[in-house]
Protein backbone atom coordinates (compact mmCIF):
# COMPACT_ATOMS: atom_id res chain seq x y z
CA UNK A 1 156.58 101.68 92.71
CA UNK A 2 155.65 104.28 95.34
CA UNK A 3 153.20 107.36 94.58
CA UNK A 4 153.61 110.51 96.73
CA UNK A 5 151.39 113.76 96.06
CA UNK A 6 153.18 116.55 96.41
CA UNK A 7 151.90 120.49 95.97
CA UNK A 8 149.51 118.84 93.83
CA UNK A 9 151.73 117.21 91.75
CA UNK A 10 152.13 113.08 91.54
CA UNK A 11 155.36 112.19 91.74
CA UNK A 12 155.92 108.82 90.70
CA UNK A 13 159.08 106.97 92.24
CA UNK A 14 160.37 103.77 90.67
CA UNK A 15 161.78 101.68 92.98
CA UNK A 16 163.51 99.71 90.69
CA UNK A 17 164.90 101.60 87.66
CA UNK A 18 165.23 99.56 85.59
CA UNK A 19 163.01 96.55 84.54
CA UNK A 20 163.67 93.83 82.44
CA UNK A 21 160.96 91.40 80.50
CA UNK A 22 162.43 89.13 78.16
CA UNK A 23 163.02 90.79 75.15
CA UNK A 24 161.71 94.56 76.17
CA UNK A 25 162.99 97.13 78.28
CA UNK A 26 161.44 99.47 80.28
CA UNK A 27 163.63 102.73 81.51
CA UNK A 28 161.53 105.10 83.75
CA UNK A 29 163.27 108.32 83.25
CA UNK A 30 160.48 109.96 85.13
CA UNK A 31 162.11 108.46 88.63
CA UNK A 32 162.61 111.21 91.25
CA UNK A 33 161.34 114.02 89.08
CA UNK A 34 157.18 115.51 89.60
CA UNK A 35 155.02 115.04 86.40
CA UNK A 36 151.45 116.31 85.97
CA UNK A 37 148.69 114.19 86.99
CA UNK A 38 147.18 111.99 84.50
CA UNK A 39 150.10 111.21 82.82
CA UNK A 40 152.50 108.52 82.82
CA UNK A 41 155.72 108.42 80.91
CA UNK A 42 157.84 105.29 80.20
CA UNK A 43 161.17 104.82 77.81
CA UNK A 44 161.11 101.11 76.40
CA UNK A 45 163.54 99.56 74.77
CA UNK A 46 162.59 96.63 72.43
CA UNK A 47 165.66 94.21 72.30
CA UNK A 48 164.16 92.04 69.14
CA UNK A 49 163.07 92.59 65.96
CA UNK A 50 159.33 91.78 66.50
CA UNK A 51 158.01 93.02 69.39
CA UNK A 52 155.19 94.25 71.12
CA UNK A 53 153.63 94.76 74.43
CA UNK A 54 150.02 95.89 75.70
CA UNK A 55 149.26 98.55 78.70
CA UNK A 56 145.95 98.44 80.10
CA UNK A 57 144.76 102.10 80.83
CA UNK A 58 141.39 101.48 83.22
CA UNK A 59 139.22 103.85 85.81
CA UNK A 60 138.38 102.06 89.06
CA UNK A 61 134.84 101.61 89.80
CA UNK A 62 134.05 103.26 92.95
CA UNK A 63 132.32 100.05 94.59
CA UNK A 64 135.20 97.96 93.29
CA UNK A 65 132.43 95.14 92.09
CA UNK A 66 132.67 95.83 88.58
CA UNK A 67 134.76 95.46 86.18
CA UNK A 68 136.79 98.16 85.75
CA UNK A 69 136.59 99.67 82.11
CA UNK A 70 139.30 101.74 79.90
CA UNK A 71 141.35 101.62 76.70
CA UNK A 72 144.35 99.04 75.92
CA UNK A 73 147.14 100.12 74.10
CA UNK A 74 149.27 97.64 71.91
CA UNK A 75 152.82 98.95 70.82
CA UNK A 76 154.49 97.13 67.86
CA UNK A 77 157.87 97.19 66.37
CA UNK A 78 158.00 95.03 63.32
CA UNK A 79 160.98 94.35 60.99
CA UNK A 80 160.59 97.21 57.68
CA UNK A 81 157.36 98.71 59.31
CA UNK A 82 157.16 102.07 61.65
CA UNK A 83 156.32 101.33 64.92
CA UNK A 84 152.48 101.74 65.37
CA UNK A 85 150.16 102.17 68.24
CA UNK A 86 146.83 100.55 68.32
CA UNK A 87 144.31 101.39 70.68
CA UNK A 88 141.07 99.22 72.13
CA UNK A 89 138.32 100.20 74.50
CA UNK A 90 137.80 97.65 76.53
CA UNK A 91 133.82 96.01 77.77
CA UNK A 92 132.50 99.01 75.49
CA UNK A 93 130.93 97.97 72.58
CA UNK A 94 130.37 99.89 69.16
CA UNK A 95 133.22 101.34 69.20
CA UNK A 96 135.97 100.55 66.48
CA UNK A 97 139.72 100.27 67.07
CA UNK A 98 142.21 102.98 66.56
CA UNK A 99 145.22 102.15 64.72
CA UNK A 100 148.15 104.64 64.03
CA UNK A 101 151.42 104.13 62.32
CA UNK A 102 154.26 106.66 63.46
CA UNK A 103 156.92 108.04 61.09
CA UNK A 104 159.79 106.07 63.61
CA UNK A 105 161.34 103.26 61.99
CA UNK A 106 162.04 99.83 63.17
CA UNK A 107 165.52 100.13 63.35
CA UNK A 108 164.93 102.87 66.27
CA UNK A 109 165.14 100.45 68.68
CA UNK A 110 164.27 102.89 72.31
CA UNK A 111 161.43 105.20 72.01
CA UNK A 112 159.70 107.47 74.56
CA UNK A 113 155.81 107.07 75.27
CA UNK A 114 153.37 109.37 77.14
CA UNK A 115 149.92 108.70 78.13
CA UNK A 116 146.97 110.97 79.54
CA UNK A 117 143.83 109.45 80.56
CA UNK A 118 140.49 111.23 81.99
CA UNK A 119 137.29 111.59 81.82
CA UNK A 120 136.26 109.92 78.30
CA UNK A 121 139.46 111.19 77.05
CA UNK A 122 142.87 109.39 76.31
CA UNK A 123 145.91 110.69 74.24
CA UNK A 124 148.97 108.89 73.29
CA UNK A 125 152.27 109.80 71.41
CA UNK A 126 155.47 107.89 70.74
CA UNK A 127 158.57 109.42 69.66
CA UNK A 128 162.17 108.27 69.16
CA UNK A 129 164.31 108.36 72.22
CA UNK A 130 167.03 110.97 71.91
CA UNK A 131 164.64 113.31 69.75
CA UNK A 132 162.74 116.64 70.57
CA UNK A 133 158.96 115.88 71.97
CA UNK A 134 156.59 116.24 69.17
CA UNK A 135 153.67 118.66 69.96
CA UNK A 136 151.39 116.31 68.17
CA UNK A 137 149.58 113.40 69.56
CA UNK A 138 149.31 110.21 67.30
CA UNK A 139 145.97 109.49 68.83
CA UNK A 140 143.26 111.77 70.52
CA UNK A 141 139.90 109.26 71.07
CA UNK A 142 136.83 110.76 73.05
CA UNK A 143 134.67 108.36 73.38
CA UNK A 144 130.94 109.55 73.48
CA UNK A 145 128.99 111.15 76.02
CA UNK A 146 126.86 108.09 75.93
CA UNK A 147 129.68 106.05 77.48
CA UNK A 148 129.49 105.74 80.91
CA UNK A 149 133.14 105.55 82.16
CA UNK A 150 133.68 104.90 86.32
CA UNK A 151 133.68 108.10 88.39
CA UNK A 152 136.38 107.14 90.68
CA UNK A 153 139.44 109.30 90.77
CA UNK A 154 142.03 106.54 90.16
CA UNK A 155 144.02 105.06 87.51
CA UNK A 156 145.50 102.15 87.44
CA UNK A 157 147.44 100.48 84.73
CA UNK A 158 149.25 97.16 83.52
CA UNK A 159 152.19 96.48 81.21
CA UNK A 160 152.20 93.37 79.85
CA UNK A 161 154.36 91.23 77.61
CA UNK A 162 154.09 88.26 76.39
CA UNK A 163 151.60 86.20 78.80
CA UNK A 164 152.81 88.02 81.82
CA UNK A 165 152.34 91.53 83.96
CA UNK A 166 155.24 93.48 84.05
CA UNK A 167 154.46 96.54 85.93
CA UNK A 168 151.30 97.27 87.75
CA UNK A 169 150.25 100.97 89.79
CA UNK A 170 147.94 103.52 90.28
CA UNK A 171 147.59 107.10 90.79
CA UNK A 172 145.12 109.97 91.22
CA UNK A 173 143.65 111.05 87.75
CA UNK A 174 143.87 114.67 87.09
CA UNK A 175 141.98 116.06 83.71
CA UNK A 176 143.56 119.88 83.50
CA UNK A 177 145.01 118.66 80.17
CA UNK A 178 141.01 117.87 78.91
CA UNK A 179 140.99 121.27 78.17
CA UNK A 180 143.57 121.49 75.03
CA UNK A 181 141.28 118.70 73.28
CA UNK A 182 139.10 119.05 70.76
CA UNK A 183 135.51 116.66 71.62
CA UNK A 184 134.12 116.80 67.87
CA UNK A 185 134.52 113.93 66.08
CA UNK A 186 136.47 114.20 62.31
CA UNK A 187 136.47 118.02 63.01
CA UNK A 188 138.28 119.10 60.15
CA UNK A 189 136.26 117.01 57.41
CA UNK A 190 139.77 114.99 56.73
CA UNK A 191 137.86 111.10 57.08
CA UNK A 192 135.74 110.81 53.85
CA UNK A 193 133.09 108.67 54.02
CA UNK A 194 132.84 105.08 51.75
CA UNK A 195 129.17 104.78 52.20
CA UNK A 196 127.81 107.94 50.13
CA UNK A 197 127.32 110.23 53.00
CA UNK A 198 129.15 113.14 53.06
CA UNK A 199 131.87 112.77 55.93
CA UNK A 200 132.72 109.88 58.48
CA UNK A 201 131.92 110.85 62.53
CA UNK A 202 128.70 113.01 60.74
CA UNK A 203 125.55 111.90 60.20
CA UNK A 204 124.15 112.78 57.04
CA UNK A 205 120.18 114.25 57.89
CA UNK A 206 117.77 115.95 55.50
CA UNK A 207 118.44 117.09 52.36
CA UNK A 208 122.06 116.47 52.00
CA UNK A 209 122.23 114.51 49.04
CA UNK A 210 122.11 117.42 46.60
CA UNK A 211 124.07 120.25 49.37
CA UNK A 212 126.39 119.15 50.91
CA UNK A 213 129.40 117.41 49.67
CA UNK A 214 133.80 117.53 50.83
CA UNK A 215 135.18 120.94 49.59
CA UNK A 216 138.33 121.07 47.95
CA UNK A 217 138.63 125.07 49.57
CA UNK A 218 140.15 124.24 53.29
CA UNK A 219 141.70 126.73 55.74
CA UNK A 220 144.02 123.65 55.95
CA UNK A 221 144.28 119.89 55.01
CA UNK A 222 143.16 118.84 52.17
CA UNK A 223 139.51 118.69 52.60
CA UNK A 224 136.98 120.95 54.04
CA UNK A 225 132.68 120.84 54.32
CA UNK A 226 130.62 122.72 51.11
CA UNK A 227 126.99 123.39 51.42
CA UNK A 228 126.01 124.79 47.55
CA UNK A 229 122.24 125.98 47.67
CA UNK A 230 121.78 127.58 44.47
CA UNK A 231 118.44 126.24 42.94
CA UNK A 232 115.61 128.23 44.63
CA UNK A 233 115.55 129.19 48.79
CA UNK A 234 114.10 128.06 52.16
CA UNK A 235 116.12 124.90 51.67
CA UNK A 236 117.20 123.09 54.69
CA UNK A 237 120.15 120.45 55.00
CA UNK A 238 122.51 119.47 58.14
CA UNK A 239 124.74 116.77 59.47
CA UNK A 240 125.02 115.98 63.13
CA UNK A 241 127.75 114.76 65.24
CA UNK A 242 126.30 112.81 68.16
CA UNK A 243 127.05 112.54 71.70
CA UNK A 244 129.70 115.02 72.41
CA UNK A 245 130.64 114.16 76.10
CA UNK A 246 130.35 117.55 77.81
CA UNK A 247 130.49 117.76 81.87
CA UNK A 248 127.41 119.86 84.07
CA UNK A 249 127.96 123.21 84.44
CA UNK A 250 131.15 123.63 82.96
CA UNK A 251 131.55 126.02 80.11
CA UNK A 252 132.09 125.25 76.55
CA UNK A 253 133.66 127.35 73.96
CA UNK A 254 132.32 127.08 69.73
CA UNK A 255 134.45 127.80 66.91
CA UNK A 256 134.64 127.57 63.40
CA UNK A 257 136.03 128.59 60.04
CA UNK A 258 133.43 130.22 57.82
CA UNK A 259 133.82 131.20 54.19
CA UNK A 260 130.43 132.44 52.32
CA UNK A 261 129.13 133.27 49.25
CA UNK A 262 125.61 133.51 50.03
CA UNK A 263 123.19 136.26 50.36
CA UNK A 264 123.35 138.39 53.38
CA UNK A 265 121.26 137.58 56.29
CA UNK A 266 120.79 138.82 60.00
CA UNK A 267 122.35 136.93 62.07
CA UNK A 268 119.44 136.72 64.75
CA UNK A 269 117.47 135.18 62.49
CA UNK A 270 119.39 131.91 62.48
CA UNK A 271 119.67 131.73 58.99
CA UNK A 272 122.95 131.18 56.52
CA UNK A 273 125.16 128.75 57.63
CA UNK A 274 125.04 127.99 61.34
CA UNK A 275 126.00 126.04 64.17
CA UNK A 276 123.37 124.54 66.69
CA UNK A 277 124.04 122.73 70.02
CA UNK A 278 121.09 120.75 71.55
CA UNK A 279 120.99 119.19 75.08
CA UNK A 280 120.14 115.83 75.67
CA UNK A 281 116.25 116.11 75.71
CA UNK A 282 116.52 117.69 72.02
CA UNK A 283 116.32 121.32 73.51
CA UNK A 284 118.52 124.10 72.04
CA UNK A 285 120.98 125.53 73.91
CA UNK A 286 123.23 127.17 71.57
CA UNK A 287 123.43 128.48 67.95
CA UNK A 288 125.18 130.53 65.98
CA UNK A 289 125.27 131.60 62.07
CA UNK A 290 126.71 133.41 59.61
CA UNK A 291 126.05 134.61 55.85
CA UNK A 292 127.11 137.20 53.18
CA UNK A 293 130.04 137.44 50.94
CA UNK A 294 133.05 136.86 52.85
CA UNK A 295 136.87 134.75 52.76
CA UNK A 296 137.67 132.57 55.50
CA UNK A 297 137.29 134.14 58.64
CA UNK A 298 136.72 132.43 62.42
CA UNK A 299 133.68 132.91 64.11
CA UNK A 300 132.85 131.37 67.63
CA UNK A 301 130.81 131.69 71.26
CA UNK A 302 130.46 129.66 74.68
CA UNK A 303 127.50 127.46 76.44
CA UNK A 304 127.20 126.13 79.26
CA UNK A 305 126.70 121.99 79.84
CA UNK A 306 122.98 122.19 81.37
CA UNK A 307 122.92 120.00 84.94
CA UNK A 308 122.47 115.95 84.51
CA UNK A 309 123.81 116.13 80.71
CA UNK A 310 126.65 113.81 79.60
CA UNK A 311 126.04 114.99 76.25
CA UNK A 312 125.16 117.40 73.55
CA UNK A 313 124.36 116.82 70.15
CA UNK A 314 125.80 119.27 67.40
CA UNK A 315 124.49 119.92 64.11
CA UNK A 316 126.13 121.86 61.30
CA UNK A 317 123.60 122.97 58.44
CA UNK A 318 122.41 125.53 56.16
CA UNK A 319 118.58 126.84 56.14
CA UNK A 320 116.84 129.62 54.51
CA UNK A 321 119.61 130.89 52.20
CA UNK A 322 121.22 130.58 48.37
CA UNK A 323 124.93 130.19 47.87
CA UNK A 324 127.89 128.65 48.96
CA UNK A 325 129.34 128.25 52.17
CA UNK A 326 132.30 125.82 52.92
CA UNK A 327 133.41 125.28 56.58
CA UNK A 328 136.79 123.59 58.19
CA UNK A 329 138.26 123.04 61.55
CA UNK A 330 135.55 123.19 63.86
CA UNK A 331 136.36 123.01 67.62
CA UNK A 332 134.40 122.32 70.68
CA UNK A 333 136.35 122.53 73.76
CA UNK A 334 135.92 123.18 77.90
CA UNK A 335 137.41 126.46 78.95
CA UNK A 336 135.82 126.40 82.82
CA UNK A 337 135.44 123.94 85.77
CA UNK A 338 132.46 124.81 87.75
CA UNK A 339 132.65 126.55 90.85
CA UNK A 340 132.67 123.74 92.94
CA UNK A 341 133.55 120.18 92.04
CA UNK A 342 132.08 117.38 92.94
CA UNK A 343 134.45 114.31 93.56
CA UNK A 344 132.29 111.94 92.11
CA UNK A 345 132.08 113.62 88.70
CA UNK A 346 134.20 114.22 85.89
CA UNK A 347 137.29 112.16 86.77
């Protein structure tokens, strides 16, 4: 395999076509044609009935003396299942396992994969071979700010079947795609939570246990997040998502879906139902709020990442008001690069 940059394009050449491992197939379709950087696209081809085969997805540590960390991604076809996609970080702890079954049968034997990886960001979708592209992604996992991924530039990854490497590159890691994903954890409310607490990827703070429950009112889904206040005022309750992985000096933009049936209050004071964004030392940075009588409607604003922050935490609350506010499809995303990038950063 050969990599050529090209008008700021990779352009990945396969010098062999087509690849045989045993049982699998893999078809590069991709061979003689640019894609965008940070992706990689494959067609495989599973010749048995049971099959599966990993790909190791790692950043290269600048120094080259560590052990490079990333995600690993296990594709399965198994007789009367879907196939399903199960994704590991690997040498980071705490962090559990994603696991997604597809709506493609078993009996769709060649299917189409695509893979974008930067930053603490990785995206995956598998679709039948010989159908449209879905516009969906099966999986979308940011891992947290916390996480302290490699800075280098470079990707390199490993198919492997069975006990042995089939293919093995690398490539230049480009992140313009980072911007079309969402860095909020269980954004739209969807993931209950088993152990009492309101919502999984939230943690449940101060007076929750009597305000804030899942809403059966959602802009869309099936679930959205209620705050009901309606014995006395001056109550406070929140939940916080922790560790959003932001970037220095790059811009952020805030949105969410509001609907109220609260008092009115002015929105400088910070009270109704807000949003507030606080840097790593605890320090806000951010907030915005909203009250009144009103239907679902989207309200949102921009921060900057302060310098030397990986992270932000984010709460969503309610605080000196009575009513009922429910709130769905909340969205943090980068809109900016800063003005100039540092090489060592970000990748």
């Amino acid at each position: 395999m050969k990599l050529n940059k090209t008008n700021g394009i990779l352009l990945l050449l396969f010098t062999v076509f087509c690849v045989q491992a045993g049982k699998l197939t893999f078809n590069s379709e991709s061979a003689g044609q640019s894609i965008p950087e940070g992706e990689i696209f494959f067609q495989v081809k599973a010749e048995a009935v049971n099959t599966a085969f990993g790909i190791d997805f790692r950043r290269e540590y600048v120094t080259k003396k560590q052990w490079p960390r990333g995600f690993k991604l296990i594709v399965i076809s198994r007789k009367n299942k879907n196939w399903m996609l199960a994704l590991r970080t690997e040498r980071i702890r705490g962090l559990a396992p994603v696991n997604r079954q597809t709506t493609i049968p078993w009996e769709q034997r060649t299917v189409n994969l695509k893979i974008q990886s930067a930053w603490n960001v990785v995206r995956i979708k598998l679709w039948a071979t010989g159908t449209k592209e879905p516009e969906t992604w099966q999986i979308v996992e940011v891992l947290p700010g916390t996480v302290k991924l490699p800075t280098a530039g470079i990707c390199r990854f490993y198919f492997q079947y069975g006990k042995g490497k089939v293919l093995e590159s690398s490539y230049q890691a480009g992140d313009d795609f980072i911007s079309q994903v969402n860095l909020l954890n269980n954004p739209s409310f969807e993931r209950l939570n088993t152990s009492g607490k309101p919502v999984d990827g939230w943690n449940a703070a101060g007076g929750w246990r009597k305000i804030i429950r899942p809403g059966r009112n959602a802009v869309d889904g099936n679930y959205s997040l209620k705050f009901d206040v309606r014995e006395g005022t001056g109550q406070n309750a929140w939940i916080i998502n922790y560790a959003v992985p932001v970037r220095s000096g790059r811009k952020y933009q805030v949105s969410g879906w509001f609907k109220t049936a609260m008092q009115e209050l002015p929105d400088a004071s910070g009270s109704g139902t807000y949003i507030d964004v606080d840097n790593q030392k605890g320090k806000n940075i951010f907030s915005l709020s909203t009250s009144g009588k009103r239907d679902w409607r989207i309200i949102s604003g921009e921060f900057t990442a302060p310098d030397n922050n990986s992270y932000v935490t984010v709460k969503l609350g309610v605080r000196y008001a009575q009513g009922i506010c429910w709130v769905d499809d909340l969205v943090i995303k980068e809109v900016t690069k800063p003005k100039s990038i540092n090489n060592k950063e970000g990748l």
